[in-house]
PDB file of N, CA and C in Angstrom:
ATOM      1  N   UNK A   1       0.824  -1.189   0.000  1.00  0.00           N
ATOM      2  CA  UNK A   1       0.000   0.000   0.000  1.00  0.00           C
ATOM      3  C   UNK A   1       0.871   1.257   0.000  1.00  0.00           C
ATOM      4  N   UNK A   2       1.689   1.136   0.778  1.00  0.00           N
ATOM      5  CA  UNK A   2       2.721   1.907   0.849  1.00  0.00           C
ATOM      6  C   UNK A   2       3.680   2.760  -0.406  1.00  0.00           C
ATOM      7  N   UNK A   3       3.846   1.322  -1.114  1.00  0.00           N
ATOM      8  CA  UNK A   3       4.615   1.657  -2.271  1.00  0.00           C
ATOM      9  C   UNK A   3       3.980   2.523  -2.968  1.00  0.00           C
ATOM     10  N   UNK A   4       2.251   1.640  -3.419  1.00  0.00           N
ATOM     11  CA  UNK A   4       1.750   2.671  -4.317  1.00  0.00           C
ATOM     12  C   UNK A   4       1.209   3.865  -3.896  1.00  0.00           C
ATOM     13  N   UNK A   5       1.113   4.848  -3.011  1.00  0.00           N
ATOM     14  CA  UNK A   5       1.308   6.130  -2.814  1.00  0.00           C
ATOM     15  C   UNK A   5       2.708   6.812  -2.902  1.00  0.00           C
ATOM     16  N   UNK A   6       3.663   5.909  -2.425  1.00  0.00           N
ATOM     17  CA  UNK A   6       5.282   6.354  -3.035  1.00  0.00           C
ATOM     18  C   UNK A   6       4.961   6.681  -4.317  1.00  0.00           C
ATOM     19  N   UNK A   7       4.644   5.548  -5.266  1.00  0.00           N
ATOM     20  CA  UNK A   7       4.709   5.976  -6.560  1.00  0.00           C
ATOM     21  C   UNK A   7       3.819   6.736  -6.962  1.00  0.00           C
ATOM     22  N   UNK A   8       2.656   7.035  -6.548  1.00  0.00           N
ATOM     23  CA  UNK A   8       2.253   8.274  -7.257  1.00  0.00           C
ATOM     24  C   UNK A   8       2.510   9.336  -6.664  1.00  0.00           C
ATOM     25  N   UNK A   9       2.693   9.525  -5.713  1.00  0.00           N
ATOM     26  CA  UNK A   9       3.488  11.068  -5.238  1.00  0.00           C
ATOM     27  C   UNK A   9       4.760  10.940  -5.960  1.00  0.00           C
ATOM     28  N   UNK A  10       5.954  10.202  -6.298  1.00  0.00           N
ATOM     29  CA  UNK A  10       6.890  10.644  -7.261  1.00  0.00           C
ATOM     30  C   UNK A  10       6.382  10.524  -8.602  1.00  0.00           C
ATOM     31  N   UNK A  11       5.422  10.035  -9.307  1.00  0.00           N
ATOM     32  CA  UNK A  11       5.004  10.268 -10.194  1.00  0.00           C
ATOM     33  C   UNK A  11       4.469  11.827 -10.662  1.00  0.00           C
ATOM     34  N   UNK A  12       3.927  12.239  -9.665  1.00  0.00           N
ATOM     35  CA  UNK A  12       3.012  13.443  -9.756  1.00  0.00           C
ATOM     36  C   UNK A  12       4.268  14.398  -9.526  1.00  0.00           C
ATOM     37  N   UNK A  13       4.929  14.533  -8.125  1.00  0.00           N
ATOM     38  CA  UNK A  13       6.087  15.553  -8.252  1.00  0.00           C
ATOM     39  C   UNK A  13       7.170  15.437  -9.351  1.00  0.00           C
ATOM     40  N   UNK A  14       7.351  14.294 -10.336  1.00  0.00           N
ATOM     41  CA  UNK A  14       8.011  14.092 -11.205  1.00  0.00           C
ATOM     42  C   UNK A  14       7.658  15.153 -12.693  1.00  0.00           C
ATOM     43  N   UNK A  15       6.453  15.098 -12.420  1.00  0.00           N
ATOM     44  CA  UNK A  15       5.314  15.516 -13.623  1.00  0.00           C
ATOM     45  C   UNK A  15       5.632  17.156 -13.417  1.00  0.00           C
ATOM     46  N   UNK A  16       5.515  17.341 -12.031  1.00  0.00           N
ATOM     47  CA  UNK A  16       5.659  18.963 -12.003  1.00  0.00           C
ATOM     48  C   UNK A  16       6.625  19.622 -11.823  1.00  0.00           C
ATOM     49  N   UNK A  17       8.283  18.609 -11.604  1.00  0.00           N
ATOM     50  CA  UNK A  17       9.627  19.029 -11.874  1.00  0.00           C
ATOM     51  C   UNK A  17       9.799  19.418 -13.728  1.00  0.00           C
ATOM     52  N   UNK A  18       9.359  18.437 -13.943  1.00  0.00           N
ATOM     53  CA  UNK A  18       9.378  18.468 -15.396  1.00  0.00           C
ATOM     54  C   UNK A  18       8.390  19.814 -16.155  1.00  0.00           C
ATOM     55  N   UNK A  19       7.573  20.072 -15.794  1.00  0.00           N
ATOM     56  CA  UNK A  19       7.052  21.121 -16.125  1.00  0.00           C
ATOM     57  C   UNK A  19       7.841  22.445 -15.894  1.00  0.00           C
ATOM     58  N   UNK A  20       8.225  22.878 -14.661  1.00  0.00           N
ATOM     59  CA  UNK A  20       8.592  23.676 -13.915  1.00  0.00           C
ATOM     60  C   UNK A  20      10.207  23.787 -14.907  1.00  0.00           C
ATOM     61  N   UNK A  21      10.979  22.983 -14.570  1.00  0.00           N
ATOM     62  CA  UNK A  21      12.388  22.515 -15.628  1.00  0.00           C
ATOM     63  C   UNK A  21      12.451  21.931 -16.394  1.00  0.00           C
ATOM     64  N   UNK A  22      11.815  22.042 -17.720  1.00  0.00           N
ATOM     65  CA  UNK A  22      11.920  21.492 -18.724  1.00  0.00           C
ATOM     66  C   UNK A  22      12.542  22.243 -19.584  1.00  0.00           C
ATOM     67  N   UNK A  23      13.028  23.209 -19.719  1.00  0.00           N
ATOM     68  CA  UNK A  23      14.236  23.565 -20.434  1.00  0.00           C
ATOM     69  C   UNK A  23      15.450  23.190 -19.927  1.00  0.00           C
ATOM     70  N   UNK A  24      15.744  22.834 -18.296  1.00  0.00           N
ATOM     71  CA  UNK A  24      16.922  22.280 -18.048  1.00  0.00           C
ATOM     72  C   UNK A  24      16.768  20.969 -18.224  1.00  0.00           C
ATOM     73  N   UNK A  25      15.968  20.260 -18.252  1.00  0.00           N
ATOM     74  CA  UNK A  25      15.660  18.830 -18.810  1.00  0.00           C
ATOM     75  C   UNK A  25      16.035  18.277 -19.884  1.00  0.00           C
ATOM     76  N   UNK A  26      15.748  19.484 -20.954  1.00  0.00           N
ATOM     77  CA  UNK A  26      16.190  19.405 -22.462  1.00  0.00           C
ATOM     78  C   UNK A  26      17.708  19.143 -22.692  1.00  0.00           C
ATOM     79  N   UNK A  27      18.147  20.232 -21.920  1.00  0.00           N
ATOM     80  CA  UNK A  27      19.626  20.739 -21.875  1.00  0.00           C
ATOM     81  C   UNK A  27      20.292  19.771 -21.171  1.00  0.00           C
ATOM     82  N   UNK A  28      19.660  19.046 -20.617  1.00  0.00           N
ATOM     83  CA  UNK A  28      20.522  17.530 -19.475  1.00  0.00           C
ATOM     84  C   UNK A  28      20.715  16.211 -20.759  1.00  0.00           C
ATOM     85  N   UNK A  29      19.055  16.339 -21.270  1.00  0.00           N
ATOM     86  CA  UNK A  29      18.810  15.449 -22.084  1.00  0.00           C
ATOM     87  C   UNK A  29      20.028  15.558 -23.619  1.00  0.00           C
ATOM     88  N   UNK A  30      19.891  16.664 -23.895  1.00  0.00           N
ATOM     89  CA  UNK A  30      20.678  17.065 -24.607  1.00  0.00           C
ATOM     90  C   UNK A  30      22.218  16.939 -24.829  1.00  0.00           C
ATOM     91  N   UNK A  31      23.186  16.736 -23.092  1.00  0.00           N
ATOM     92  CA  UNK A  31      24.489  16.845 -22.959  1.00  0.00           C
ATOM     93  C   UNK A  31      24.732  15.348 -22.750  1.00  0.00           C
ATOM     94  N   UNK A  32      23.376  14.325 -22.196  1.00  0.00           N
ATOM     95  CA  UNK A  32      23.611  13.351 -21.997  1.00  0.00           C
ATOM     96  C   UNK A  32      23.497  12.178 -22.894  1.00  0.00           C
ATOM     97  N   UNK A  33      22.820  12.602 -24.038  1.00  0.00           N
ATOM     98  CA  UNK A  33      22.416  11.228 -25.230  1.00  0.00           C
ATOM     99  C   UNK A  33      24.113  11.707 -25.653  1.00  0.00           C
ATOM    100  N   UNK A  34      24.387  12.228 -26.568  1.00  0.00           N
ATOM    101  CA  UNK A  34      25.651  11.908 -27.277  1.00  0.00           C
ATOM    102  C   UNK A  34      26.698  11.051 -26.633  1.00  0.00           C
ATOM    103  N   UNK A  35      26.699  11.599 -24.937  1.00  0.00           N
ATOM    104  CA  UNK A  35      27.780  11.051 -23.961  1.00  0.00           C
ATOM    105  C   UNK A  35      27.294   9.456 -24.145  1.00  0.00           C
ATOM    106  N   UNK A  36      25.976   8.888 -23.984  1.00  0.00           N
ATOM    107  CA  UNK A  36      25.517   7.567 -23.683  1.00  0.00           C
ATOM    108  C   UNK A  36      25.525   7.093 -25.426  1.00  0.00           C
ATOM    109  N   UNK A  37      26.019   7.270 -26.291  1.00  0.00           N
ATOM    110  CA  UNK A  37      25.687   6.787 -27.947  1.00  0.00           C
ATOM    111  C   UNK A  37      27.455   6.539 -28.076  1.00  0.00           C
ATOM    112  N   UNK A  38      28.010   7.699 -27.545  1.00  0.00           N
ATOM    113  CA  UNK A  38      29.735   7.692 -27.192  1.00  0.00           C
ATOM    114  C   UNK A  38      30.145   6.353 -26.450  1.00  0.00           C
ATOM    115  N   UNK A  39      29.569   6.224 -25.416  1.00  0.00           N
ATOM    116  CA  UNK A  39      30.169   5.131 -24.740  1.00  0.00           C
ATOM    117  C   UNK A  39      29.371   3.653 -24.998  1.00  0.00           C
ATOM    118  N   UNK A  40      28.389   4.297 -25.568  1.00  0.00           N
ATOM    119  CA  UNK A  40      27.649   2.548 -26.344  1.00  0.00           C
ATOM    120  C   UNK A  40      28.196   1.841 -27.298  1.00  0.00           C
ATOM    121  N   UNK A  41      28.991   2.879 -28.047  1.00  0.00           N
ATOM    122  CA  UNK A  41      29.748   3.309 -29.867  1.00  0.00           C
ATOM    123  C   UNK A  41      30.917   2.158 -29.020  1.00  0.00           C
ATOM    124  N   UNK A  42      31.907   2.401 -28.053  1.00  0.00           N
ATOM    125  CA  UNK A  42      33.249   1.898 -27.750  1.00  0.00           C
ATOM    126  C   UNK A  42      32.601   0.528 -27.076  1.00  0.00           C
ATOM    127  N   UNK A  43      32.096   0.675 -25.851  1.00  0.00           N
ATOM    128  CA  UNK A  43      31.622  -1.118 -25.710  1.00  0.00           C
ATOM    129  C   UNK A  43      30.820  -2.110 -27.207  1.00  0.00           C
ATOM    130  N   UNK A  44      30.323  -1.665 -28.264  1.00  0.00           N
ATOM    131  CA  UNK A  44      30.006  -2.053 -28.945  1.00  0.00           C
ATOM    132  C   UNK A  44      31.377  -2.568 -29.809  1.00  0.00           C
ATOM    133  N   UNK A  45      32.491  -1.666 -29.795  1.00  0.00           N
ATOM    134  CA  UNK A  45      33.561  -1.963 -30.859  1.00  0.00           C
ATOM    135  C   UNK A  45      34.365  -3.254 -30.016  1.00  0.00           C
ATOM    136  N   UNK A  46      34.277  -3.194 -28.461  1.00  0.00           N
ATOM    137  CA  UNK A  46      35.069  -3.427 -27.777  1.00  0.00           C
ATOM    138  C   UNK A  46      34.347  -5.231 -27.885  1.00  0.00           C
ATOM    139  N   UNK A  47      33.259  -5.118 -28.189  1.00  0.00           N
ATOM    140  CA  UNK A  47      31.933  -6.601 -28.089  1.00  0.00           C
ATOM    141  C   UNK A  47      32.814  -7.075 -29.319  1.00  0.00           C
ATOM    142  N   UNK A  48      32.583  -6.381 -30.494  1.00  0.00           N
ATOM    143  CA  UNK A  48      33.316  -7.025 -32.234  1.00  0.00           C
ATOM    144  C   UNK A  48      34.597  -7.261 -31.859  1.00  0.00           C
ATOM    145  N   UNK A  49      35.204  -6.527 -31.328  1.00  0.00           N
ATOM    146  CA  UNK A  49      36.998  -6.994 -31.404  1.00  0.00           C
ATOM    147  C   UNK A  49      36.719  -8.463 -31.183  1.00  0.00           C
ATOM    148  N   UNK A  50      35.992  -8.285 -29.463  1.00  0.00           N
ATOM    149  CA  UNK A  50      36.392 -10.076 -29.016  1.00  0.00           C
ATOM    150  C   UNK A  50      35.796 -10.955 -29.969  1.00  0.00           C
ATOM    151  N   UNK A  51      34.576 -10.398 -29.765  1.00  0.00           N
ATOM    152  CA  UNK A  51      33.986 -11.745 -31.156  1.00  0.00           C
ATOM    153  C   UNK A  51      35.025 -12.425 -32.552  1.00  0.00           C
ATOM    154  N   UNK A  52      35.639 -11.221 -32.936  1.00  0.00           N
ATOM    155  CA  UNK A  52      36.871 -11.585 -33.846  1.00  0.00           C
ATOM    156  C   UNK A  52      37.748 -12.628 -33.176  1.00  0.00           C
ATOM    157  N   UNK A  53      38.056 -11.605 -32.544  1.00  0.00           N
ATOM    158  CA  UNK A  53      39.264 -12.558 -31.635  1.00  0.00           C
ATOM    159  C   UNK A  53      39.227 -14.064 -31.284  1.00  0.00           C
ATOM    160  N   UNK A  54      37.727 -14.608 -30.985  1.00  0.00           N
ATOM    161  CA  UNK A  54      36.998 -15.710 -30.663  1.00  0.00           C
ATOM    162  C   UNK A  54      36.899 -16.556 -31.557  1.00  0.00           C
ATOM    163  N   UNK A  55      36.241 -15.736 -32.614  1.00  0.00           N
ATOM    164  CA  UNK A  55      36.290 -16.439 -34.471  1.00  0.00           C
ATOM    165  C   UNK A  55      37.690 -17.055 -34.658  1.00  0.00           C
ATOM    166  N   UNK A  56      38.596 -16.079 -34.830  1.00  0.00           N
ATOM    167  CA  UNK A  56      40.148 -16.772 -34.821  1.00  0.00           C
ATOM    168  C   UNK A  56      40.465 -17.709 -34.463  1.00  0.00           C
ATOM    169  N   UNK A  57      40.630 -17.546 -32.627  1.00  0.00           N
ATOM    170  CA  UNK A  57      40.718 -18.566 -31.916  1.00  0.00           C
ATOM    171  C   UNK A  57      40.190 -19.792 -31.973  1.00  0.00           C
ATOM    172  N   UNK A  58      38.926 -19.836 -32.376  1.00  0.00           N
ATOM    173  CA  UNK A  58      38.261 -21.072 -33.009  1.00  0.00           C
ATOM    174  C   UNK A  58      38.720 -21.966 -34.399  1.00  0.00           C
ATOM    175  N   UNK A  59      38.948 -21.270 -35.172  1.00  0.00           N
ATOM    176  CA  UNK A  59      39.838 -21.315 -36.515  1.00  0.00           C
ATOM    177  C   UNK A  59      40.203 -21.971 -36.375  1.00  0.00           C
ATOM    178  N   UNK A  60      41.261 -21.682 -35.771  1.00  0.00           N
ATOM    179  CA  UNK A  60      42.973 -22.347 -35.338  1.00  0.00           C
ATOM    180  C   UNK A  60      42.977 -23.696 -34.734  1.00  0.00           C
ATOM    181  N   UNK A  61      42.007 -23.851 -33.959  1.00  0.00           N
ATOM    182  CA  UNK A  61      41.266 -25.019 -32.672  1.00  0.00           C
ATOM    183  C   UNK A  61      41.163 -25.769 -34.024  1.00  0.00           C
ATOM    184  N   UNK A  62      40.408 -25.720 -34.835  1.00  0.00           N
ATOM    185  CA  UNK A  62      39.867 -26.706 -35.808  1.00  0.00           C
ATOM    186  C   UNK A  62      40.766 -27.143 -37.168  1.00  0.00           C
ATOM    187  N   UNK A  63      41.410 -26.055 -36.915  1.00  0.00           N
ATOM    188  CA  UNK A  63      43.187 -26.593 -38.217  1.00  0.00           C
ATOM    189  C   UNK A  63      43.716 -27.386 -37.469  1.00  0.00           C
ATOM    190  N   UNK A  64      43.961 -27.345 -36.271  1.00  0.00           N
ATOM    191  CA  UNK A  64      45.133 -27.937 -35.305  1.00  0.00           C
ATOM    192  C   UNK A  64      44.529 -29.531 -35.356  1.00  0.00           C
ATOM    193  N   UNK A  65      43.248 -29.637 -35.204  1.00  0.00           N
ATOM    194  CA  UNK A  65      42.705 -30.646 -35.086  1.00  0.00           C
ATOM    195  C   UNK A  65      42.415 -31.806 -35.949  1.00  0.00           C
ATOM    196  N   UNK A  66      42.533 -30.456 -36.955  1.00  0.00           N
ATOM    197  CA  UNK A  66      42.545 -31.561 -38.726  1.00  0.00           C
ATOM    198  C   UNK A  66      43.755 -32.165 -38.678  1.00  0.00           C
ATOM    199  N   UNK A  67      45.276 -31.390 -38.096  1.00  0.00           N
ATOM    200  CA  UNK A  67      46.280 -31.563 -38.776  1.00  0.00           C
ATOM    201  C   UNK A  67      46.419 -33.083 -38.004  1.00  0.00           C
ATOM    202  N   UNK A  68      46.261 -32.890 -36.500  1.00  0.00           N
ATOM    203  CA  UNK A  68      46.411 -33.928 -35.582  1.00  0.00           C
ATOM    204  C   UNK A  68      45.595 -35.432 -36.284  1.00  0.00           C
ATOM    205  N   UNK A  69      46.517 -36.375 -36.303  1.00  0.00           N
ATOM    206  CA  UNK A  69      45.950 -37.631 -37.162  1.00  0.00           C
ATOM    207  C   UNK A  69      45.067 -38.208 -35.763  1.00  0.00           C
ATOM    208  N   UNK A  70      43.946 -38.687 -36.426  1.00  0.00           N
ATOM    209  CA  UNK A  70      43.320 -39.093 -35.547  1.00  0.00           C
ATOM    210  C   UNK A  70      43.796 -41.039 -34.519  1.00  0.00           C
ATOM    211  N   UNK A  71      43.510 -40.865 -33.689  1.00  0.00           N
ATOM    212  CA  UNK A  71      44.486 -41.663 -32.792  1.00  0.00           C
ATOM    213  C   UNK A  71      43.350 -42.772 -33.161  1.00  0.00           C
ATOM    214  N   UNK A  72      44.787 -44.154 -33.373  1.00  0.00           N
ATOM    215  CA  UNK A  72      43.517 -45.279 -34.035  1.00  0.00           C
ATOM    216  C   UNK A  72      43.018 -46.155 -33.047  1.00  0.00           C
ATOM    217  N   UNK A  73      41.646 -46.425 -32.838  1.00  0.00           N
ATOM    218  CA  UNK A  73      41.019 -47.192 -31.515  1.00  0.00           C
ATOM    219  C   UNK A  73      41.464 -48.489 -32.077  1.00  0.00           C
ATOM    220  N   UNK A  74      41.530 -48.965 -31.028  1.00  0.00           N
ATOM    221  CA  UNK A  74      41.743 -50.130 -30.906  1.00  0.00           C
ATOM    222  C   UNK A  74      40.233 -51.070 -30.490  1.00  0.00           C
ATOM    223  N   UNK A  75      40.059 -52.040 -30.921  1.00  0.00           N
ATOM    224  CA  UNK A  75      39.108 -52.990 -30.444  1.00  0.00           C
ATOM    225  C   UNK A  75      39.064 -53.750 -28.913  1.00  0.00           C
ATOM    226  N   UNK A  76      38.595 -53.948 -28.606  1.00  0.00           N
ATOM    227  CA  UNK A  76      38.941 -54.782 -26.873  1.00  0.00           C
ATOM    228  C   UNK A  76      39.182 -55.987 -27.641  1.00  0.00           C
ATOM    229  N   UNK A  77      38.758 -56.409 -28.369  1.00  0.00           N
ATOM    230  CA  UNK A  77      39.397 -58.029 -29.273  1.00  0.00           C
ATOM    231  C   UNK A  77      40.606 -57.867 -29.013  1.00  0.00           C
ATOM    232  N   UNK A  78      40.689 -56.665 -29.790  1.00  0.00           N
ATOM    233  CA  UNK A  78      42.224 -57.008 -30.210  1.00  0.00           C
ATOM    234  C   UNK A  78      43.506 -56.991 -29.143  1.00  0.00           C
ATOM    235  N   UNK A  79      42.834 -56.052 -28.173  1.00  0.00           N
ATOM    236  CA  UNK A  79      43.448 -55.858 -26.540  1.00  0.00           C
ATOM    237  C   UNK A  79      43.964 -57.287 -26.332  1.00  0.00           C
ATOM    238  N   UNK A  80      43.264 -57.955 -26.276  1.00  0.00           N
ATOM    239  CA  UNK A  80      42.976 -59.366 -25.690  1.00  0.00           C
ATOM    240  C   UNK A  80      43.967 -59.884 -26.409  1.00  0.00           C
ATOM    241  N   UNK A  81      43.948 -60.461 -27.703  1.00  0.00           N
ATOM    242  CA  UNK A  81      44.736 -61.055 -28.315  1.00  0.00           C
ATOM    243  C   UNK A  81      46.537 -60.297 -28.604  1.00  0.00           C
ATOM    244  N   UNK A  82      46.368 -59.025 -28.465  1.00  0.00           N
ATOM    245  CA  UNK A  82      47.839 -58.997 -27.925  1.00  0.00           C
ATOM    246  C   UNK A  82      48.631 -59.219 -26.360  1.00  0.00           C
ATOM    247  N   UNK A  83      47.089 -58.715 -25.197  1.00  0.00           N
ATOM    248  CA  UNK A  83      48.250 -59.702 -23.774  1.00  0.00           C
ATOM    249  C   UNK A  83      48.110 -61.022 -24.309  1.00  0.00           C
ATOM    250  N   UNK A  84      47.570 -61.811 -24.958  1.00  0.00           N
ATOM    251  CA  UNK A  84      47.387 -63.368 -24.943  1.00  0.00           C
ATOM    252  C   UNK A  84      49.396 -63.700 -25.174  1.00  0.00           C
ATOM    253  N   UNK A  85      49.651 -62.628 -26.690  1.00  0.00           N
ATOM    254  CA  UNK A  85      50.441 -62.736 -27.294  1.00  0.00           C
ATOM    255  C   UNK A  85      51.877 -62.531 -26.444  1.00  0.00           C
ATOM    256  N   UNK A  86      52.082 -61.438 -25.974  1.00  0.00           N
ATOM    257  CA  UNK A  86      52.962 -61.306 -24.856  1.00  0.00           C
ATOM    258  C   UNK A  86      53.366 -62.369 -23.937  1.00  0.00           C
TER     259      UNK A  86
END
């Protein structure tokens, strides 16, 4: 019950800050989008680098793996018949 009279009393005094300062609102709004598009712009470049970096790294994982001959299984038969042999 509580809450919702919190929220509409900051709703309502919100409503009439904004009226009252809405040219400094503008001017906040104004100094603050470029700053927040600026620093979205560099974590966004900073997201692609790694992703590259990751792509690569993966690359390489899967050449290495081709190059590596694959290790030949053995049968449990055949286990057997070489301790027999020994």
């Amino acid at each position: 019950m509580w809450s919702l009279i919190g929220g509409i009393a900051a709703i309502v005094l919100g409503a009439l800050g904004l009226k009252v300062w809405w040219l400094l609102f503008l001017k906040g709004l104004a100094a603050t989008v470029p700053a927040i598009l600026v620093l979205g712009g560099i974590a966004a470049v900073a997201a692609g680098i790694s992703s590259i970096k990751d792509d690569i790294a993966a690359k390489k994982e899967k050449e290495e793996e081709k190059e590596k001959p694959a290790a030949e299984e053995v049968k449990p038969e055949e286990k057997k018949e070489e301790e027999k042999s020994e």
